[in-house]
Protein backbone atom coordinates (compact mmCIF):
# COMPACT_ATOMS: atom_id res chain seq x y z
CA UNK A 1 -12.80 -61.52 -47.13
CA UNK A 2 -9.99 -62.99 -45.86
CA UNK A 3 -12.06 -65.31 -43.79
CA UNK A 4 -14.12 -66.66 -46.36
CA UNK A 5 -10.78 -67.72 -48.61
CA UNK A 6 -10.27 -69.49 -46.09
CA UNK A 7 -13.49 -70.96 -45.66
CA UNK A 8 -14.06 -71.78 -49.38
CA UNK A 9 -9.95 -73.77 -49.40
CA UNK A 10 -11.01 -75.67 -46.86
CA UNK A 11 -14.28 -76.85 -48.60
CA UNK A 12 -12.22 -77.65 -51.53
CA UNK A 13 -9.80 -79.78 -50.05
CA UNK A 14 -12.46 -81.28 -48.38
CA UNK A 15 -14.51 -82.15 -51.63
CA UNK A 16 -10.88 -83.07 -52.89
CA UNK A 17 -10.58 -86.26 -50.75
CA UNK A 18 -10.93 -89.68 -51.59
CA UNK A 19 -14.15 -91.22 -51.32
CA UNK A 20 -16.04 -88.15 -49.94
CA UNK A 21 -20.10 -88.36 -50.67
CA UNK A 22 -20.95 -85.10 -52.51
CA UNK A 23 -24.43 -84.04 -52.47
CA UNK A 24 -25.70 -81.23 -54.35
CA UNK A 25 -29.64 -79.96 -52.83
CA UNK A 26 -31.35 -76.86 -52.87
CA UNK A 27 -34.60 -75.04 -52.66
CA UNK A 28 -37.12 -72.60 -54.74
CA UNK A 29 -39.25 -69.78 -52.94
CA UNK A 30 -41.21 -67.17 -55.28
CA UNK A 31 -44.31 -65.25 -55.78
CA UNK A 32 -45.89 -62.75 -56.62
CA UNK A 33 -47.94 -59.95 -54.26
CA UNK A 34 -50.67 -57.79 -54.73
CA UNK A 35 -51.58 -55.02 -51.98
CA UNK A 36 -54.32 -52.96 -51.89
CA UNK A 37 -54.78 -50.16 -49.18
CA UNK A 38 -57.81 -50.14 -47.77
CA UNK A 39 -57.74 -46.67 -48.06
CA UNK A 40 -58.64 -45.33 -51.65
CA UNK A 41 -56.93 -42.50 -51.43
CA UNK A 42 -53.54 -44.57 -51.52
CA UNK A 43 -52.52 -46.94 -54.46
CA UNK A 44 -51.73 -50.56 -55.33
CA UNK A 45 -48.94 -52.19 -55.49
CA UNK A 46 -47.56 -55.15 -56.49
CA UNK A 47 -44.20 -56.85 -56.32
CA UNK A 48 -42.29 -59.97 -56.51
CA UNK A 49 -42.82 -61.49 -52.77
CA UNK A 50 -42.80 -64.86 -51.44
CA UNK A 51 -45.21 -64.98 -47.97
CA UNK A 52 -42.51 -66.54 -45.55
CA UNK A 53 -39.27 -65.51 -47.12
CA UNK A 54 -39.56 -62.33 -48.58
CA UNK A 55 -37.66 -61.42 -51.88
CA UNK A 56 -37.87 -64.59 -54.44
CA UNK A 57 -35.11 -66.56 -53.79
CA UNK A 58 -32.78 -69.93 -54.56
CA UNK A 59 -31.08 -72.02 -52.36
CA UNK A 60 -28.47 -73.83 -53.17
CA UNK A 61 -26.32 -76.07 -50.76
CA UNK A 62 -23.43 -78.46 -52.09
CA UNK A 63 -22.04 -80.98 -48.64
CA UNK A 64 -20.00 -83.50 -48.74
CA UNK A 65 -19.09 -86.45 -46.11
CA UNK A 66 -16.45 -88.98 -45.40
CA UNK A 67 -16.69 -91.34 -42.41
CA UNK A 68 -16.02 -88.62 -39.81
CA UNK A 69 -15.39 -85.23 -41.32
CA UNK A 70 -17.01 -82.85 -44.25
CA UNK A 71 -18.32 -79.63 -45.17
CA UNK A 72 -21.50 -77.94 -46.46
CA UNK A 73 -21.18 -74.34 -48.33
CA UNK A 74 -24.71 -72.69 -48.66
CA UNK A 75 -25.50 -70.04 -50.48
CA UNK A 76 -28.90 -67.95 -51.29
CA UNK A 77 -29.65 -65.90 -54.79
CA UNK A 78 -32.61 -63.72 -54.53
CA UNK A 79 -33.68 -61.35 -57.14
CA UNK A 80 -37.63 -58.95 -57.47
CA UNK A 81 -39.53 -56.89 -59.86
CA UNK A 82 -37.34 -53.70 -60.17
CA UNK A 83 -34.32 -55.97 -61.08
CA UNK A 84 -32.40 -56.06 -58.13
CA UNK A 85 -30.01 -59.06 -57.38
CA UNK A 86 -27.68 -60.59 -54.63
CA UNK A 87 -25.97 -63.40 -54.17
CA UNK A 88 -25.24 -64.73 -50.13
CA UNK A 89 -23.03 -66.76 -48.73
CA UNK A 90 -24.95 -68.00 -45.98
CA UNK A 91 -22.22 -70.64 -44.93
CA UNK A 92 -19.39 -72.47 -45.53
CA UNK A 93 -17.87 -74.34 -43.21
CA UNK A 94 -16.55 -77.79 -42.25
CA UNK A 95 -16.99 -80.38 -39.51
CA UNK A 96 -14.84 -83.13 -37.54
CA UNK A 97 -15.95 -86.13 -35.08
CA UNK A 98 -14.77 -87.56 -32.44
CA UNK A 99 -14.84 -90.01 -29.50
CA UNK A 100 -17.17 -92.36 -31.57
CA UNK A 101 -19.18 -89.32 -32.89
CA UNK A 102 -20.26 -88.08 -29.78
CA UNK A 103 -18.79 -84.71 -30.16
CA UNK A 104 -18.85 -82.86 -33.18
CA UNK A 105 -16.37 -79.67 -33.90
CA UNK A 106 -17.93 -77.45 -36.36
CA UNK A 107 -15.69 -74.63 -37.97
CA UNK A 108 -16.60 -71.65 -40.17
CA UNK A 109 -19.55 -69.74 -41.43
CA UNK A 110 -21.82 -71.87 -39.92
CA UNK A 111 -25.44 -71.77 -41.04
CA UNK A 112 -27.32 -74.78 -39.84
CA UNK A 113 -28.13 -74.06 -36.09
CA UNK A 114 -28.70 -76.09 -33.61
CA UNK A 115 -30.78 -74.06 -30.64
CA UNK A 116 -33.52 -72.88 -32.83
CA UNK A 117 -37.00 -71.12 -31.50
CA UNK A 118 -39.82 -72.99 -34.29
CA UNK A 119 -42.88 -73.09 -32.65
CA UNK A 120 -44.13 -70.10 -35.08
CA UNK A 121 -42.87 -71.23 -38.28
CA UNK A 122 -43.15 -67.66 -39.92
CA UNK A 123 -40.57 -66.43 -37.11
CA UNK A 124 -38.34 -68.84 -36.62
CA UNK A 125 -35.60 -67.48 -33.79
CA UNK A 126 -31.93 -69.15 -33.13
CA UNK A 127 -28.57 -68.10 -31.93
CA UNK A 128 -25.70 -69.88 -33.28
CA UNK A 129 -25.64 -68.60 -36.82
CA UNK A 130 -22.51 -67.01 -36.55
CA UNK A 131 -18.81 -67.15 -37.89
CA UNK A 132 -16.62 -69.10 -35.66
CA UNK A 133 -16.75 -72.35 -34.31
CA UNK A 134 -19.38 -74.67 -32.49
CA UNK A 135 -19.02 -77.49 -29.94
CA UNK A 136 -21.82 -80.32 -29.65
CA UNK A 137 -21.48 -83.32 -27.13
CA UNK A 138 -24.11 -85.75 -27.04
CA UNK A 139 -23.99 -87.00 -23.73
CA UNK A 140 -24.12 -90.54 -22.62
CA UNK A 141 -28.04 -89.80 -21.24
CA UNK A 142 -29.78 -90.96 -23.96
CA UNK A 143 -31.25 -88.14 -26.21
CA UNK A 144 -29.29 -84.94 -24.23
CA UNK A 145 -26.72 -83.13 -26.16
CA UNK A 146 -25.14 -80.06 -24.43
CA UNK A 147 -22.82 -77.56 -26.36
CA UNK A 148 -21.47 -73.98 -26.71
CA UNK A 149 -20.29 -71.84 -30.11
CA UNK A 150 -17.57 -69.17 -30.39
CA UNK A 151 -17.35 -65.87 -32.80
CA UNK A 152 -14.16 -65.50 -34.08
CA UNK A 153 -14.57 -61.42 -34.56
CA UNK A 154 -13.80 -61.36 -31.28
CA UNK A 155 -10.54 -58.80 -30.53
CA UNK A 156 -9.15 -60.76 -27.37
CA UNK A 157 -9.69 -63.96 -24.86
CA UNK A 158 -12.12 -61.68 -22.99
CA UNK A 159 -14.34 -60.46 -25.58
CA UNK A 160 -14.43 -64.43 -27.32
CA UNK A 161 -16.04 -65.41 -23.65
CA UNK A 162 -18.31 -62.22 -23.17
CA UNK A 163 -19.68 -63.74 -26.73
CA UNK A 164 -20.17 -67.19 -25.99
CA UNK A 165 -22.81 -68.87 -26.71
CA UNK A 166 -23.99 -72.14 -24.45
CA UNK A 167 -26.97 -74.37 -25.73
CA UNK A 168 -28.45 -77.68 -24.99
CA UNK A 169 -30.96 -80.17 -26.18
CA UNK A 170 -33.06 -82.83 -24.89
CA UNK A 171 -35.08 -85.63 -27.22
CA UNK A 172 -37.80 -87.93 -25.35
CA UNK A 173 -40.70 -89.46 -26.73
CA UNK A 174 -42.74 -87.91 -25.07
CA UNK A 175 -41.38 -84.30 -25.52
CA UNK A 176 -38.19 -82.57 -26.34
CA UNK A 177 -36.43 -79.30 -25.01
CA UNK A 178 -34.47 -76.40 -26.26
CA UNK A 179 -32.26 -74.55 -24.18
CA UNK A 180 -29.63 -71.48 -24.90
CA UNK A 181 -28.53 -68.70 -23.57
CA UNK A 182 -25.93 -65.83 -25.51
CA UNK A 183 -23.95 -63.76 -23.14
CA UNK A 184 -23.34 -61.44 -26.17
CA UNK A 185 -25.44 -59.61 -27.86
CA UNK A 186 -27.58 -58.30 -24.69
CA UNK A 187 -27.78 -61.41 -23.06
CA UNK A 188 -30.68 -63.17 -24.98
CA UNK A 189 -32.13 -66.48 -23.73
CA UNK A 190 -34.06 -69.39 -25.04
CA UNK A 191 -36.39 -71.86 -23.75
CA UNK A 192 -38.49 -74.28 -25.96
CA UNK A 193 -40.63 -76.99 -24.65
CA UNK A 194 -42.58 -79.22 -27.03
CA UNK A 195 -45.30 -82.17 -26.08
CA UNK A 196 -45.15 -85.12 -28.38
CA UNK A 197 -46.81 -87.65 -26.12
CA UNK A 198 -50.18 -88.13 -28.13
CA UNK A 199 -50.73 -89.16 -31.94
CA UNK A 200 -53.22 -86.64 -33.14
CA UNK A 201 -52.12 -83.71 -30.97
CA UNK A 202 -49.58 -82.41 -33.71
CA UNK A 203 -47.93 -79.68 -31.82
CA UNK A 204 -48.51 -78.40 -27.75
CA UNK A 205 -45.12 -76.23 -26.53
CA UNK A 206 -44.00 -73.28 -25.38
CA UNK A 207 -41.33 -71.18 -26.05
CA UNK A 208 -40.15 -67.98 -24.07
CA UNK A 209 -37.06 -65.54 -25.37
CA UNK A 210 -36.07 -63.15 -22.41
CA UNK A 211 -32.68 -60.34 -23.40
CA UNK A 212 -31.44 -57.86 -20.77
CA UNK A 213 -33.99 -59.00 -18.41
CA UNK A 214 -31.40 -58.49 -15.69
CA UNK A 215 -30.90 -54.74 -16.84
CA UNK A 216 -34.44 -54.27 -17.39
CA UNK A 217 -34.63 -50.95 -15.58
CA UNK A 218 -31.85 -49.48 -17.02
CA UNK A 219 -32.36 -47.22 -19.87
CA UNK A 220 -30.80 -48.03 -23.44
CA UNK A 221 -30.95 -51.39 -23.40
CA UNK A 222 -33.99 -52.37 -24.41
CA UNK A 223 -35.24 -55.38 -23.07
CA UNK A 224 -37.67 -57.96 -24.16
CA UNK A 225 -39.46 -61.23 -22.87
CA UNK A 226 -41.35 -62.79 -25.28
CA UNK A 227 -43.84 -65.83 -25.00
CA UNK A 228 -45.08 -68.00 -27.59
CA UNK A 229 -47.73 -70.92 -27.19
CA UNK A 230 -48.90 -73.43 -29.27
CA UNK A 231 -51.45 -76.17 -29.60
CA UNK A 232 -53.05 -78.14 -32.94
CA UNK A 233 -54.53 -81.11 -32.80
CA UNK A 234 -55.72 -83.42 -35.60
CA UNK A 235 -59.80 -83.75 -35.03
CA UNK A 236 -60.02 -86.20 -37.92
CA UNK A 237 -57.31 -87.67 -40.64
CA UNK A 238 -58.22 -84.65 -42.85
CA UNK A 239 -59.16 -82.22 -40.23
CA UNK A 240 -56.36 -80.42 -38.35
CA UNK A 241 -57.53 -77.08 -35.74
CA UNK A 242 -54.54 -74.92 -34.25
CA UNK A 243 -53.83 -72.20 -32.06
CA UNK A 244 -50.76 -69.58 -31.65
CA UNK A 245 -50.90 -66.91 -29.05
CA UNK A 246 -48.36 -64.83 -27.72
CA UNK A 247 -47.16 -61.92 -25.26
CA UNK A 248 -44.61 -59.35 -25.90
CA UNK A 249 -43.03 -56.95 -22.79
CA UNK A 250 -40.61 -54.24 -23.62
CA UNK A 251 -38.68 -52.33 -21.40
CA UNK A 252 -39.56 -48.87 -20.50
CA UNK A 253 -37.50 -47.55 -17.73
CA UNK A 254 -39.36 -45.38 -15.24
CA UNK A 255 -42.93 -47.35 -15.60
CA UNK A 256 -44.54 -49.53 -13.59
CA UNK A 257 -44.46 -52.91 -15.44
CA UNK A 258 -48.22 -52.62 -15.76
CA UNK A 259 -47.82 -49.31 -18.37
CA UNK A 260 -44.91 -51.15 -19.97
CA UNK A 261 -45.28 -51.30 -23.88
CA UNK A 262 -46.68 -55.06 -24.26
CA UNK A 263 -47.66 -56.89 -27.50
CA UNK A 264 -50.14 -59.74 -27.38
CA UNK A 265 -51.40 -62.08 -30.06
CA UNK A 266 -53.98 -64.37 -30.73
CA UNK A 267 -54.37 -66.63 -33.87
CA UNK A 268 -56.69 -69.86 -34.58
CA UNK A 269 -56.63 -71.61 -37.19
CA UNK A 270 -58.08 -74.29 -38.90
CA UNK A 271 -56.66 -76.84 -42.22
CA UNK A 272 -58.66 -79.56 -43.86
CA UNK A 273 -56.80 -81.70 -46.23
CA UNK A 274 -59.58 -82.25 -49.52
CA UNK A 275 -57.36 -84.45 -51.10
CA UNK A 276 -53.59 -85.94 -50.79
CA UNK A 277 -52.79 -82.91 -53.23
CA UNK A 278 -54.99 -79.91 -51.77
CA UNK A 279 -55.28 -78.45 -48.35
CA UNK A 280 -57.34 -75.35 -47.73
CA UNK A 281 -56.53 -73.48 -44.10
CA UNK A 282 -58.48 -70.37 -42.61
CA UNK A 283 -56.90 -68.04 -39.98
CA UNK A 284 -57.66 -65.37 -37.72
CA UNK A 285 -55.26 -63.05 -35.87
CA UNK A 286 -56.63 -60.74 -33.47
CA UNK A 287 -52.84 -58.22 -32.24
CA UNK A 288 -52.61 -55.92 -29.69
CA UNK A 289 -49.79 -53.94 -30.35
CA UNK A 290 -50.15 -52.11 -27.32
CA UNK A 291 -52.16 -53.74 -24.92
CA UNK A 292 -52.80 -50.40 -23.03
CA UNK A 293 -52.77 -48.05 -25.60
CA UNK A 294 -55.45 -49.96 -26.99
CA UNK A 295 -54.27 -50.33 -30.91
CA UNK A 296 -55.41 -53.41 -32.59
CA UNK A 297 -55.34 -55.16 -35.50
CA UNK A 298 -57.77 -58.06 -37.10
CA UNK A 299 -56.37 -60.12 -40.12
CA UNK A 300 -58.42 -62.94 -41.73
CA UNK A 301 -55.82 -65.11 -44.11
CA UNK A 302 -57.67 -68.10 -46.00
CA UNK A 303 -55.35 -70.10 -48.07
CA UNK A 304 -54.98 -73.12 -49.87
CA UNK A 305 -51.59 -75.45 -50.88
CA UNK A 306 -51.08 -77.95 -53.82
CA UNK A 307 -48.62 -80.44 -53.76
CA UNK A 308 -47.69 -80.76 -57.39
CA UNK A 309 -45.44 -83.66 -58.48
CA UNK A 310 -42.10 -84.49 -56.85
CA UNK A 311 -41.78 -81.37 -53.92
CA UNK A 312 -43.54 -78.62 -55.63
CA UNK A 313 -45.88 -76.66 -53.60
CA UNK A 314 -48.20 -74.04 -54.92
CA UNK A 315 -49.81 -71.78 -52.79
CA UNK A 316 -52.55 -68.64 -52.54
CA UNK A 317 -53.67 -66.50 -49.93
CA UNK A 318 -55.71 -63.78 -49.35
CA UNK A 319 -54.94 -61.19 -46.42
CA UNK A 320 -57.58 -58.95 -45.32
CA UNK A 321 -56.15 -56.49 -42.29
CA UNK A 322 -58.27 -54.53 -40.52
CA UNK A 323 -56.74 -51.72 -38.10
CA UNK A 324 -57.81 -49.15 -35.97
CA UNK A 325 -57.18 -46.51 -38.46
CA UNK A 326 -57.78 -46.81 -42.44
CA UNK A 327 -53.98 -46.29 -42.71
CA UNK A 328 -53.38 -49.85 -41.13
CA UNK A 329 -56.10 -51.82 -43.13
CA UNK A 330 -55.39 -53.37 -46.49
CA UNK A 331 -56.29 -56.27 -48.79
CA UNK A 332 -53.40 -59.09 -49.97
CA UNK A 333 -53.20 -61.25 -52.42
CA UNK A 334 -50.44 -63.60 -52.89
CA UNK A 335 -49.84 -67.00 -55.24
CA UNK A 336 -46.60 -68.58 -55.39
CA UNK A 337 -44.40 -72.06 -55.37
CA UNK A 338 -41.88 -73.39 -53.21
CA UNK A 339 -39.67 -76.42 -54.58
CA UNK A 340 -37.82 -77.90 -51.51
CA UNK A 341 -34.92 -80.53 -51.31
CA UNK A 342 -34.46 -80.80 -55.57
């Protein structure tokens, strides 16, 4: 508590100073959800869901700049069907440049990361969320920027550096890179590669997430390496196919890695834009959710998004699931808007 009185002064005096830009922005995610189990013994339900985010929410972020300093608070309200509310403080913090805005000191609750883990948009992955400070330097190599974060919950000196967090960046037009690596919290790592080198091929990368890979063997911790590819290309201006796959190992101590519990994904998809408004998309995921125990799971999601005036999107999808026992099938429907950047 004390912490965020802090935070929330310091915005203040911020928003206080002369000639400081303040910007207010936010964001609207609701809908509604129907499930019904594709087992009639069991019934329906429906509730107040949004497909990406979850519980109906809005976002609202108030930031403020002058020359080489400001501050951004950000906050999230989120409400459902049986009446339950909350209201988050996602972040609040402030920032300072320096040497010609080359490095940037960023103190606080921060919630705008910078090592982030995109290529599946409905599982986005990053690190330096956190309460503390951040470091970014962007380097004099054109498009690298290197930097590390700090939690503040740490106790002493020892446990601040067992926590730290080191990241880096790389822009080039003809791909960009993601790099970071957490020495807390089990020793996660991140690498992202993206390919950005041809027009119509909208998205080719790779991302892999590796924690306690060092420890694998060693029972209680857990680990996981995780790998994500992706590829869509645009066949024609309206005409866009895609396709996700991915490959999940966990850590089993005392297995051979082949009998190790291992997820793997597989997902085309295809979008065709009917008008500047409309866009109607058709997937397929075929999961494994244990390779070698031989559990799988089919789910066919058509959909379709219209862009109504200003940045209002509506959107409805239906989910069929199919599993390998009635218990893991169902039918989904779904209908909702998001409102972005109001």
């Amino acid at each position: 508590m004390k912490k965020f009185i802090v935070f929330a002064l310091l915005f203040t005096v911020l928003t206080g100073s002369a000639f400081a830009q303040l910007v207010f922005s936010g964001s609207v995610h609701a809908g509604i959800e129907l499930e019904i189990p594709y087992d009639t013994s069991e019934d329906e339900t429906i509730n107040a869901h949004h497909r990406r985010e979850g519980v109906p929410q809005f976002n609202f972020i108030a930031s403020i700049t002058r020359e080489n300093f400001g501050a951004r608070l950000d906050t999230t309200f989120r409400a459902d069907l049986a009446g339950d509310e909350s209201l988050t403080v996602n972040g609040i913090y402030g920032w300072v440049d320096f040497l010609d805005n080359s490095l940037r000191l960023t103190m606080g609750r921060i919630s705008s990361p910078l090592w982030v883990a995109n290529l599946d948009p409905d599982n986005e992955f990053y690190f330096d969320k956190i309460t503390g400070f951040r470091i970014q330097y962007s380097t004099p190599i054109p498009g690298l920027s290197v930097g590390a974060a700090f939690r503040t919950e740490a106790n002493d000196l020892q446990q601040l550096i067992e926590r730290t967090i080191f990241g880096a960046t790389y822009m080039h037009p003809l791909f960009n890179m993601v790099f970071a690596y957490n020495m807390g919290g089990n020793a996660h790592s991140l690498f992202v590669f993206n390919y950005t080198g041809i027009p119509d091929l909208t998205s080719a990368g790779i991302q892999v997430r590796a924690t306690n890979l060092a420890s694998w063997d060693d029972p209680g911790f857990g680990g996981v390496l995780e790998v994500k590819q992706k590829l869509a290309y645009r066949v024609t201006r309206p005409l866009t196919v895609s396709l996700l796959t991915g490959q999940t190992v966990f850590a089993d101590p005392g297995v051979g890695f082949e009998n190790r519990p291992t997820e793997l994904f597989f997902t085309p998809g295809i979008s065709y834009r009917v008008n500047p408004s409309l866009v109607a998309s058709f997937t397929t995921e075929f999961r494994s959710l244990d390779y070698f125990d031989n559990s799988r799971l089919i789910t066919f999601t058509p959909s379709i998004e219209y862009t109504l005036r200003g940045n209002a999107v509506f959107f409805a999808e239906y989910e069929f699931r199919l599993g390998r026992y009635r218990s893991e099938s169902h039918h989904r429907i779904s209908f909702g808007i998001d409102v972005r950047a109001f």
